[in-house]
Protein backbone atom coordinates (compact mmCIF):
# COMPACT_ATOMS: atom_id res chain seq x y z
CA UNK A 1 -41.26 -44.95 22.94
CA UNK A 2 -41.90 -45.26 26.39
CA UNK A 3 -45.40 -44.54 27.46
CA UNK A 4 -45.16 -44.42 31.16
CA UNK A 5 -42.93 -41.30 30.47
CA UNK A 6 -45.52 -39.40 28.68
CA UNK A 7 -48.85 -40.03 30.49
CA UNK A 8 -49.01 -36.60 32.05
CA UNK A 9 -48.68 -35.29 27.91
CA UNK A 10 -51.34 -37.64 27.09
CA UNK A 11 -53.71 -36.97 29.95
CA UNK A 12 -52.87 -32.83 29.25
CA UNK A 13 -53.56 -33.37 25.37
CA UNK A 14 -56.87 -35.55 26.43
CA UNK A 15 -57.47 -32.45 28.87
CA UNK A 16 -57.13 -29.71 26.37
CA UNK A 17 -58.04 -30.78 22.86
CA UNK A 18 -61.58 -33.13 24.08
CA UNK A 19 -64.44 -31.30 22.64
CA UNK A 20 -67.13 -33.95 24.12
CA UNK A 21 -66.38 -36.43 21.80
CA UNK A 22 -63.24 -37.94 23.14
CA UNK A 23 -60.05 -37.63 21.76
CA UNK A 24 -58.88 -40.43 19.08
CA UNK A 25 -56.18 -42.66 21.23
CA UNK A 26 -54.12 -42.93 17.44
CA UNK A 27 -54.35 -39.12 17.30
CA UNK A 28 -52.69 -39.16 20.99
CA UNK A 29 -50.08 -41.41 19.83
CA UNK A 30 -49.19 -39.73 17.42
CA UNK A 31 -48.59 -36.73 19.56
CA UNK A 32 -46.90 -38.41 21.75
CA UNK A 33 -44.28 -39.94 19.17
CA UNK A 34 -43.66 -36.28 17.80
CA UNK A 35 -42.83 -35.20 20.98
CA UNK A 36 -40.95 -38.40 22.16
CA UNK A 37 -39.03 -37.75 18.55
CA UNK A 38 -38.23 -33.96 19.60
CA UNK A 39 -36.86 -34.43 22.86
CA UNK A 40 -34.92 -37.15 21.76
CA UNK A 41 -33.06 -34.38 19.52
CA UNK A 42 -33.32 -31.62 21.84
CA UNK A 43 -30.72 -30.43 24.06
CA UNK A 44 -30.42 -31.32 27.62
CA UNK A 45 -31.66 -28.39 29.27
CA UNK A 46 -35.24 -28.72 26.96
CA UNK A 47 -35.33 -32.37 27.78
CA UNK A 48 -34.68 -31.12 31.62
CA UNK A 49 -37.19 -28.89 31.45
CA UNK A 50 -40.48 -30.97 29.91
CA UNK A 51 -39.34 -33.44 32.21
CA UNK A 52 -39.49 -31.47 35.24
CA UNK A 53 -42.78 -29.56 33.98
CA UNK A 54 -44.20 -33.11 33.71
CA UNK A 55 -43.02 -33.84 37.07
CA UNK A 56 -44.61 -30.85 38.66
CA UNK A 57 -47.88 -31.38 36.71
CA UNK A 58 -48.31 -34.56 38.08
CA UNK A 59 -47.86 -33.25 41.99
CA UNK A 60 -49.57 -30.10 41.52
CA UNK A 61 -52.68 -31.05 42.81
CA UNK A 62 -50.95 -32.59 46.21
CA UNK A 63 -50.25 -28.76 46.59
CA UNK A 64 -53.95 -27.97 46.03
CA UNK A 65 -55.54 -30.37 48.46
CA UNK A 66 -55.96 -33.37 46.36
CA UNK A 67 -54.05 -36.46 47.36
CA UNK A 68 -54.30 -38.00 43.59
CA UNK A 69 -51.67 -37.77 40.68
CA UNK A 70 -53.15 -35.44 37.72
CA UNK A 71 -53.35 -38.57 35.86
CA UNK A 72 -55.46 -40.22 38.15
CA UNK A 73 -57.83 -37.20 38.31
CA UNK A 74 -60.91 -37.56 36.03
CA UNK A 75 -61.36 -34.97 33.03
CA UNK A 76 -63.45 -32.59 35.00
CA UNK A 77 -60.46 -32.21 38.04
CA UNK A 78 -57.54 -32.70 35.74
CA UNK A 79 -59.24 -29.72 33.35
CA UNK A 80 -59.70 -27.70 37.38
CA UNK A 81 -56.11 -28.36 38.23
CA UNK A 82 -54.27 -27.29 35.38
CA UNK A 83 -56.34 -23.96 35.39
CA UNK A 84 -55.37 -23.51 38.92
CA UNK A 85 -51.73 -24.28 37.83
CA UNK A 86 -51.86 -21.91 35.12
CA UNK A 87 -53.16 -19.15 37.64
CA UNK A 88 -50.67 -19.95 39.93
CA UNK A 89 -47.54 -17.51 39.12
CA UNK A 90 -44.45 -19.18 38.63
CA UNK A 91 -45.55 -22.78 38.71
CA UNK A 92 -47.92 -21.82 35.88
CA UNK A 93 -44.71 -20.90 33.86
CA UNK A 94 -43.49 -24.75 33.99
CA UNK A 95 -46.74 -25.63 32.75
CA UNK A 96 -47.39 -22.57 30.05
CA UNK A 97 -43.83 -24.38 28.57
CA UNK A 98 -45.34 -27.93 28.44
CA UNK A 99 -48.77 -26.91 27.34
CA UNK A 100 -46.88 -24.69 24.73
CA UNK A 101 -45.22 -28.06 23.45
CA UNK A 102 -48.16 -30.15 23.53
CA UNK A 103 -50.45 -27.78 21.25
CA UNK A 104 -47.60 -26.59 19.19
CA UNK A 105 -47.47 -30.65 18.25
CA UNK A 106 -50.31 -30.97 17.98
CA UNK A 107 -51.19 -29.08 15.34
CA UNK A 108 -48.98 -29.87 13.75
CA UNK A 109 -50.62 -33.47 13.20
CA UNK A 110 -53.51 -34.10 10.95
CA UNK A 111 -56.00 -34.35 13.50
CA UNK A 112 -54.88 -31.14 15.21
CA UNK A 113 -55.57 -29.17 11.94
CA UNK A 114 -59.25 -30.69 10.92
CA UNK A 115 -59.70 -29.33 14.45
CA UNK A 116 -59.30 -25.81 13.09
CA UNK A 117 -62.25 -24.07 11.54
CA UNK A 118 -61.50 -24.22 7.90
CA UNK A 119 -61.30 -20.87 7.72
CA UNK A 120 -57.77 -20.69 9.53
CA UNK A 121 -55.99 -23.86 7.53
């Protein structure tokens, strides 16, 4: 698995699912090799379109004044950005996809479900 390809899933994941006690780097890998394993049996278009939703993640905040990569941004501006993103309209579609794939894999995992109260398992 490549991880340069999914650093903008990893810093998203790190973004969404970090309670104030960090997020377990083996839980992120794991993540990231489900969804490295689904895209790799995905159709084209999917692929295409995670791909491009990364892509446009990663500019957004060139579009909101900030002259850093998402992935760059620490956890306080990356979590600012991809609320602004998500309020944008039809950008905020691109990422509602990717963030859909992200928490649907995650969980999915182990560590995604002990994050549920034990009420909903």
């Amino acid at each position: 698995m490549r991880t340069r390809r999914y650093r903008v899933a990893r810093a998203a994941a790190t973004t969404l699912f970090d309670g104030g006690a960090g997020v377990d780097p083996a839980d992120l890998d794991a993540l990231l090799a489900d969804l490295d394993d689904f895209l790799r049996h995905a159709g084209w278009r999917t692929t295409l379109a995670i791909r491009a939703a990364s892509a446009l993640v990663q500019v957004y905040p060139f579009l909101c004044g900030r002259f850093r990569r998402v992935t760059s941004l620490d956890p306080a501006g990356r979590a600012e950005i991809l609320l602004a993103l998500e309020r944008s309209g039809s950008l905020g579609k691109a990422w509602a996809g990717l963030k859909l794939m992200i928490v649907m894999l995650w969980f999915d995992e182990p560590a995604g479900a002990r994050s549920l109260p034990a009420q909903t398992r």
